[in-house]
Each structure stands twice: as structure tokens, then as C-alpha cells.
Protein backbone atom coordinates (compact mmCIF):
# COMPACT_ATOMS: atom_id res chain seq x y z
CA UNK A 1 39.04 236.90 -32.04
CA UNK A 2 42.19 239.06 -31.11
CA UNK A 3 43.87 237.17 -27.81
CA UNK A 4 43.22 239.39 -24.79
CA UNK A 5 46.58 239.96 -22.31
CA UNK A 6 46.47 241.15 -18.92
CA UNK A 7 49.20 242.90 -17.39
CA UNK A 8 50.16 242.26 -14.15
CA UNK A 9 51.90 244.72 -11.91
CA UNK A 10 55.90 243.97 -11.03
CA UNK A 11 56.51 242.77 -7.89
CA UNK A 12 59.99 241.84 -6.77
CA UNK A 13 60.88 238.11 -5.71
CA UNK A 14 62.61 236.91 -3.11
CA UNK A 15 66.52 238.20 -3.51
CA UNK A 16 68.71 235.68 -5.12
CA UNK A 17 72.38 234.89 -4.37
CA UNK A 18 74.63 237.06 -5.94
CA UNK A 19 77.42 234.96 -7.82
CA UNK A 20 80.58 234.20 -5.57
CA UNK A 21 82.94 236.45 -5.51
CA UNK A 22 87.09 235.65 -6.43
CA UNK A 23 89.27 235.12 -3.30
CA UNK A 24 91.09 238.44 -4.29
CA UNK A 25 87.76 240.60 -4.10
CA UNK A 26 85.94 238.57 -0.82
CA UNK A 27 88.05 240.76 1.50
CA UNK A 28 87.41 243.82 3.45
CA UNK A 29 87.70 246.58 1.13
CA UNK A 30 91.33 247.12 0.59
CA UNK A 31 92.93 249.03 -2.35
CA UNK A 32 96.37 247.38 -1.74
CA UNK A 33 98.00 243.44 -2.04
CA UNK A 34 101.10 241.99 -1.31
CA UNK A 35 103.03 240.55 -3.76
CA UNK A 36 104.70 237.14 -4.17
CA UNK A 37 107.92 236.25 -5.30
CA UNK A 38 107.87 233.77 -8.65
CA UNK A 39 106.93 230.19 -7.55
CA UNK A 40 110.05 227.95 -7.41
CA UNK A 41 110.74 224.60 -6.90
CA UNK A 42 114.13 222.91 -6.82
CA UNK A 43 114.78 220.32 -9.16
CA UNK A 44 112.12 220.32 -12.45
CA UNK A 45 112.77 217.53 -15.53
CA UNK A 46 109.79 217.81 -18.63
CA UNK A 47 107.57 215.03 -18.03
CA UNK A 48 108.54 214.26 -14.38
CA UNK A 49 105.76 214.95 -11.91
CA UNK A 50 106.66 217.20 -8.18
CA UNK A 51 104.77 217.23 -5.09
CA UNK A 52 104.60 220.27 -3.62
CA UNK A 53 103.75 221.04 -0.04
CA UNK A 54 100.90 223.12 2.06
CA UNK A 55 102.45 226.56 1.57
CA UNK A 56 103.41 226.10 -2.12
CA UNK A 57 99.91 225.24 -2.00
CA UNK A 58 98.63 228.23 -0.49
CA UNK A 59 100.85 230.32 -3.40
CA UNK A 60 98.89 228.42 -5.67
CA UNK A 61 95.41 229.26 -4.75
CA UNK A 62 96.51 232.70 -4.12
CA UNK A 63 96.96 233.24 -7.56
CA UNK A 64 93.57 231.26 -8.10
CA UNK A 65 94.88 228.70 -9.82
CA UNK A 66 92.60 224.99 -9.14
CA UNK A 67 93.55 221.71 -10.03
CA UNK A 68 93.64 220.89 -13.68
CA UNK A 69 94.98 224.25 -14.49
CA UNK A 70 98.48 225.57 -15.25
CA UNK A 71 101.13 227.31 -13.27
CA UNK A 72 104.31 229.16 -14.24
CA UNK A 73 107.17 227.41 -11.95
CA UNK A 74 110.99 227.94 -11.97
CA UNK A 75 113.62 225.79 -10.75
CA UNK A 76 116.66 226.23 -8.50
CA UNK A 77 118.92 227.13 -11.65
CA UNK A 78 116.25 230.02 -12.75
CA UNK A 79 114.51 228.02 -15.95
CA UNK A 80 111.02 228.39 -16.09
CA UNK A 81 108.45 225.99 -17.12
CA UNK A 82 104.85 225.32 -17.32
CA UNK A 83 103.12 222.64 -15.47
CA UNK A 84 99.40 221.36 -15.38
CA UNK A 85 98.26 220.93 -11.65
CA UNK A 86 97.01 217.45 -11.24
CA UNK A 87 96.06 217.32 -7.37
CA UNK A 88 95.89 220.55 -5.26
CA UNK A 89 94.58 220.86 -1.63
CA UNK A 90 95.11 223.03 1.53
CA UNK A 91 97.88 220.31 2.60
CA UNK A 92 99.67 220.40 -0.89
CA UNK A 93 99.30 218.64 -4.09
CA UNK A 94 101.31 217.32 -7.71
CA UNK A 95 101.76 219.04 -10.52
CA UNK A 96 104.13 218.01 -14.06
CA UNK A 97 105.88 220.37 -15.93
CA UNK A 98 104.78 220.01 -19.74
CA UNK A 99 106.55 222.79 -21.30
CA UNK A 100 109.63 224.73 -20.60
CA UNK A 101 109.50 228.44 -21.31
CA UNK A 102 111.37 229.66 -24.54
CA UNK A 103 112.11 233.09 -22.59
CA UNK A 104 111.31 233.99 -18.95
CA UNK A 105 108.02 235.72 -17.81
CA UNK A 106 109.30 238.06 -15.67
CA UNK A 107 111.09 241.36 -16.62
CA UNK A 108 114.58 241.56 -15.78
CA UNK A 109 114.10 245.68 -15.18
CA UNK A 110 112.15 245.60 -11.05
CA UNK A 111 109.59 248.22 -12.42
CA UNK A 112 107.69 250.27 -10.22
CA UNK A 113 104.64 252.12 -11.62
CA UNK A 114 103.23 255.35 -9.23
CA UNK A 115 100.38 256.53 -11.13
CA UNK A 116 97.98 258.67 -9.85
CA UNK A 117 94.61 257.72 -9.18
CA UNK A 118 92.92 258.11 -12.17
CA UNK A 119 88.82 258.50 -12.56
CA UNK A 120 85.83 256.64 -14.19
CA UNK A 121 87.38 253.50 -12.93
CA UNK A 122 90.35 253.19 -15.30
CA UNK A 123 93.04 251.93 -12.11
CA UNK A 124 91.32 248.80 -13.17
CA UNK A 125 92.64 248.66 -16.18
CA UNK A 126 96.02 250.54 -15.88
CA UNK A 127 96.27 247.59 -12.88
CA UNK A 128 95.65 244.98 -15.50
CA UNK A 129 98.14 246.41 -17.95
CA UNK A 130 100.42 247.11 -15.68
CA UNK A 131 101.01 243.54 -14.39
CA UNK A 132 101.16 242.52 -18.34
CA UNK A 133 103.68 244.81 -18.99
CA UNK A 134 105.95 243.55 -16.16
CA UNK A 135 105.75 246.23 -13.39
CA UNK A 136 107.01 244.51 -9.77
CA UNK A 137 104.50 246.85 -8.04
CA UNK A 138 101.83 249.71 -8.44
CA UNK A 139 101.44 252.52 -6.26
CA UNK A 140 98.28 254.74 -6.44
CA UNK A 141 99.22 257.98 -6.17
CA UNK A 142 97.03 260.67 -4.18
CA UNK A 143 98.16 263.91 -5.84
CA UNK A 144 96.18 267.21 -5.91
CA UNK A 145 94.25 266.44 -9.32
CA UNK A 146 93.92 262.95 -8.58
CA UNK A 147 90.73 261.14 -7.21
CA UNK A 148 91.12 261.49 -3.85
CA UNK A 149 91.40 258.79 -0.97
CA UNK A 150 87.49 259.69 -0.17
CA UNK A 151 86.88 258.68 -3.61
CA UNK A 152 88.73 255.19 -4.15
CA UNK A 153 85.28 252.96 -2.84
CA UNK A 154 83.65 254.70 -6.03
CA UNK A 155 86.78 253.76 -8.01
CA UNK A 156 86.00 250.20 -7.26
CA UNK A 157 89.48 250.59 -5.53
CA UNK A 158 88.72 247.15 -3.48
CA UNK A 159 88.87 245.07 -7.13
CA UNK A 160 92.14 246.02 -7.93
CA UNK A 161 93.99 243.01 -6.16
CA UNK A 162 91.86 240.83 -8.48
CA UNK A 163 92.77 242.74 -11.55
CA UNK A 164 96.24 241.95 -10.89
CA UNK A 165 95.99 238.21 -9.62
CA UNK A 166 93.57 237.59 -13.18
CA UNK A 167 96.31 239.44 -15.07
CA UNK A 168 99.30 237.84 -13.44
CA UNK A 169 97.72 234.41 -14.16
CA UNK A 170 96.54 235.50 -18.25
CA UNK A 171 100.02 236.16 -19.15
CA UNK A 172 101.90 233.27 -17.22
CA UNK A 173 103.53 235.32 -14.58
CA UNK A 174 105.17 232.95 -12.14
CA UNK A 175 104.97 235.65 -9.32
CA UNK A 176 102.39 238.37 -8.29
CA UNK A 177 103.22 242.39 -8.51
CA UNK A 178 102.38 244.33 -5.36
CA UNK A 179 100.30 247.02 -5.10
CA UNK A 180 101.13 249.22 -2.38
CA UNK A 181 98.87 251.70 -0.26
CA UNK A 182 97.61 254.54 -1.84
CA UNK A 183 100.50 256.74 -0.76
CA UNK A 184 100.63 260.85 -1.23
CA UNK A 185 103.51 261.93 -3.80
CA UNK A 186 105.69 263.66 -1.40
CA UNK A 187 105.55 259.85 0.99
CA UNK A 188 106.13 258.45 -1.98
CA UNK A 189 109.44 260.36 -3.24
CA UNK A 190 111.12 260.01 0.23
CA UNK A 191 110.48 256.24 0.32
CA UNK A 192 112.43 253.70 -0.69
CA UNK A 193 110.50 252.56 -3.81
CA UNK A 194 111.55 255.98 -5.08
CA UNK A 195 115.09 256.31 -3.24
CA UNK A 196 116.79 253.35 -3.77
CA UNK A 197 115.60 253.00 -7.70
CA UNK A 198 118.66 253.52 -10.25
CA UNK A 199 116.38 255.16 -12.66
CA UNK A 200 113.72 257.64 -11.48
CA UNK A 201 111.54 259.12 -14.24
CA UNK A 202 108.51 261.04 -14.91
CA UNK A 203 106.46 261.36 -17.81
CA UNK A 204 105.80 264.91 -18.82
CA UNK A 205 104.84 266.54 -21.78
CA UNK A 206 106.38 269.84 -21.37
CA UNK A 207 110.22 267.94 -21.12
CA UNK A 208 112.31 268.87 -23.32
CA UNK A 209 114.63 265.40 -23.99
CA UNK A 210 115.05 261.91 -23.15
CA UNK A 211 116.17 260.76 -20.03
CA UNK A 212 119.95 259.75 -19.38
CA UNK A 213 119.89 256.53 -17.24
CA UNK A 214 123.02 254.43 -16.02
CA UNK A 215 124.12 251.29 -17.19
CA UNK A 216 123.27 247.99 -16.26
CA UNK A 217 120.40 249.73 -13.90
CA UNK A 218 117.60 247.62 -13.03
CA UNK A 219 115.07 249.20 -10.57
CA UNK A 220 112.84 251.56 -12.42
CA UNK A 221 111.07 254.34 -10.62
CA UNK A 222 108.22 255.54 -13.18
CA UNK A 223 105.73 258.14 -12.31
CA UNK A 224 102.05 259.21 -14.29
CA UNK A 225 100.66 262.15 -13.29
CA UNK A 226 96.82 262.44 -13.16
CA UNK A 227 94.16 263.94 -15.88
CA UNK A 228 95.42 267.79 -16.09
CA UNK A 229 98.90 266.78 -14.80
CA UNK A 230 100.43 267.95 -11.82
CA UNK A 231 100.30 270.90 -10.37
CA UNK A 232 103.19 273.42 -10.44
CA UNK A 233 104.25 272.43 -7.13
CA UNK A 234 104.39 268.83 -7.33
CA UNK A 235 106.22 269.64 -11.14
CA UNK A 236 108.99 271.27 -8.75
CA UNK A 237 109.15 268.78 -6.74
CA UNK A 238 109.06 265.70 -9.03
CA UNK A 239 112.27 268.29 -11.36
CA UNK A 240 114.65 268.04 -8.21
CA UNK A 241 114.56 264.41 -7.63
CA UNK A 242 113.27 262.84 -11.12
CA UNK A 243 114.48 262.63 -13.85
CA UNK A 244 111.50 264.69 -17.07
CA UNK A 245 110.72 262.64 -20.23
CA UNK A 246 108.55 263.73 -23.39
CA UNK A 247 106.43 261.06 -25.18
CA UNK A 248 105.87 262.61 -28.06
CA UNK A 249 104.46 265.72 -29.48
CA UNK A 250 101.06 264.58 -28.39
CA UNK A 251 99.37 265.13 -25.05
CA UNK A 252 98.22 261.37 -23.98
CA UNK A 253 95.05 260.88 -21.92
CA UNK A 254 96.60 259.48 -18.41
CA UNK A 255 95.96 255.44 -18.85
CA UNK A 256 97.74 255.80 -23.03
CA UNK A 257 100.73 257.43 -20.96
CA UNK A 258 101.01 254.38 -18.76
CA UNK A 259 100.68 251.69 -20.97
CA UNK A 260 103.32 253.71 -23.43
CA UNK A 261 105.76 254.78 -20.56
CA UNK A 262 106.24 250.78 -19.64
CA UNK A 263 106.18 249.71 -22.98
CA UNK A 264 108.94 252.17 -23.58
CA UNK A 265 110.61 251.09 -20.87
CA UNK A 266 110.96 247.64 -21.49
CA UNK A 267 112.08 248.46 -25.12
CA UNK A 268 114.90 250.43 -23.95
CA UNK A 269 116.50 248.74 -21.49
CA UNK A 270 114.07 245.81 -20.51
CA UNK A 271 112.88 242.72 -22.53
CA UNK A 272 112.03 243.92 -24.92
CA UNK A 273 114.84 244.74 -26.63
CA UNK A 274 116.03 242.64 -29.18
CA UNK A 275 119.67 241.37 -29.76
């Protein structure tokens, strides 16, 4: 005889726990994160184990790196190594270097990125990128065609401190980028991020050349407008004070423009250049 089922009606359990959050997302909703400067200690040898006190400690796990893991440590003289974490607690810990870097993580350019606040949740991943590529800190940008600030909950805007610490600690970054306030683009060109940079530049399809920058410069200033780019005013704005540079003959989609603005950055006159 054919086996007879009976259906039974769904009815919900008891909620479960929902998986524990990172230290970087259990916070109270904010978009922004300070940065750290790369974790140093003052005397490293290969092989030779360090202890390392409560706030070294503290660096540690805010970068979410436990015990048995690796860290990204420099000494007093500026070489960078690897070490594996043997002991870590709130009062301090030991860790050995194993390895010492064949070229330093960090980008000799101090890069920051404004972008403007892009939709369908891709500040996640221009704030993943971003760290990868180098950038020293990210500034959202409120602009008049970006999301704006009423819409940054929906744009998961309270993950992107974890996207950076993750990314910082995936590509052996021995500090953590900053990401700053969301800030509107007139704040943000009258403050010092944009002021005191020796190269200020914004991408722009509509520019006719490459951008002339000074030699020997080292703080970076680069600005992404949002989807639709910016509007006439802010393009009037952004021509007195920043310096216009063209891509390509192609119009990028926002996020491309990022990740090729930085990589063209560091190719020019970061490290990537070779020789």
C-alpha cells in the first residue's frame, strides 16, 4: 500500500540565539572608527619571543586578533615582521616573530579616500578594498546624489568598522585605517584631511588630462563622486580647490572608480611602483 503522510501546520519554535557578533559590529550603531597607528615594539630578533603589555594587548584584540594567530609588528628601526601570538589576555601576553617582511605593509603615500555614499550596500565593499589598497582613512561623503545620512542604517552603515578591522587583518596591515564621520563635501573640503593634503584630486570623467602633483608629496586627498556624479555645483566647487582627473574613455560605475583611482595611485607615486 502507498505510505500515507500527514502534514502538519508550521508553527514557530522558541527563538534561538543569533550567532555572536565581532567586537567591531557589537557597538551602538556607528558608521565611523578610529584608527590605530601600526603596532610597534622596540627591539624584535627572528626566533626571540616579546612580552607585550595590557595596552599592546588591547591593540591586539582590537584588530581581533586571539591567541594562536598572527600579527604584523614593527620595531623601533621601522622593519616589520610577523609573529604568532602565543599567550594573549586583557593584562598582556607573548608573542615570537617568525618571519620578517620582504617589503612593508603599509603605503608610504597617507591616502585618504572621500567617496560618497554609495547604494545597495557597496560602502562595504569599497571599505574592504579600500583598507587593501592602503588608504590611511575613509570618509563617507554626503553629497546631493549620494545616499543620504537618513539612509546609512539601510546601508548597513554600522558594519563598516568590521569591514575594515577583517580587511586590515587579511592583508597583514600592522595598523588600522580610520573611517571618519560621514561628513558633507563642502565640511569636508575646508577640513584638514582636504587642506593640509599635498595632492588633492578628483576623479571625473569629463577632465580633460592628468593631474600635475609635486614631488616627493605624500598625503593624498582622493575624492569619488556618487552614481550620476556630482552635481554642477559641487563640480564648481570640487574645480577651484581640486585638482580633475580622467580614467579613461569609459564611464566607471562608482565602486570600479575607487578601486582604480587607488590602484592608480599607488602605481604612480606609491608602492607600487617598481624600481
Amino acid at each position: 500500500m502507498p505510505r500515507k503522510f500527514s502534514f502538519q501546520p508550521y508553527r514557530p519554535g522558541p527563538p534561538r540565539p543569533g550567532p555572536r557578533r565581532p567586537p567591531s559590529e557589537r557597538v551602538d550603531g556607528r558608521p565611523d572608527c578610529a584608527g590605530d597607528p601600526p603596532l610597534e615594539f622596540g627591539s624584535l630578533a627572528l626566533g626571540v619571543e616579546f612580552r607585550f603589555d595590557a595596552d599592546f594587548a588591547r591593540r591586539l584584540i582590537l584588530r581581533e586578533v586571539n591567541a594562536k594567530e598572527a600579527c604584523t609588528v614593527r620595531d623601533a628601526a621601522g622593519v616589520y615582521y610577523r609573529a604568532s601570538v602565543r599567550e594573549l589576555g586583557p593584562g598582556g601576553g607573548v608573542a615570537v616573530p617568525y618571519e620578517r617582511c620582504a617589503r612593508p605593509p603599509e603605503s608610504e603615500l597617507e591616502i585618504t579616500l572621500a567617496c560618497a555614499v554609495l547604494a545597495r550596500q557597496r560602502m562595504l565593499l569599497v571599505a574592504q578594498k579600500a583598507v587593501e589598497l592602503g588608504v590611511a582613512r575613509l570618509v563617507p561623503l554626503l553629497t546631493e546624489r549620494s545616499v543620504p545620512l537618513s539612509g546609512l542604517a539601510h546601508e548597513k552603515a554600522h558594519a563598516w568598522p568590521g569591514q575594515v578591522r577583517r580587511a586590515a587583518k587579511q592583508c597583514r596591515r600592522s595598523s588600522l585605517p580610520e573611517i571618519r564621520p560621514p561628513a558633507r563635501l563642502a565640511d569636508f573640503l575646508a577640513g584638514a584631511d582636504f587642506t593640509a593634503a599635498d595632492a588633492r584630486l578628483v576623479l571625473d570623467d569629463a577632465a580633460a588630462s592628468a593631474p600635475s602633483v609635486p614631488a616627493g608629496m605624500r598625503r593624498v586627498a582622493l575624492i569619488v563622486g556618487p552614481e550620476g556624479g556630482f552635481s554642477d555645483a559641487e563640480r564648481l566647487a570640487l574645480k577651484e580647490r581640486a585638482q580633475t582627473w580622467n580614467l579613461g574613455g569609459r564611464v566607471l560605475r562608482a565602486e570600479t572608480a575607487v578601486l582604480v583611482g587607488l590602484a592608480a595611485v599607488q602605481t604612480l607615486w606609491g608602492d607600487f611602483r617598481t624600481g
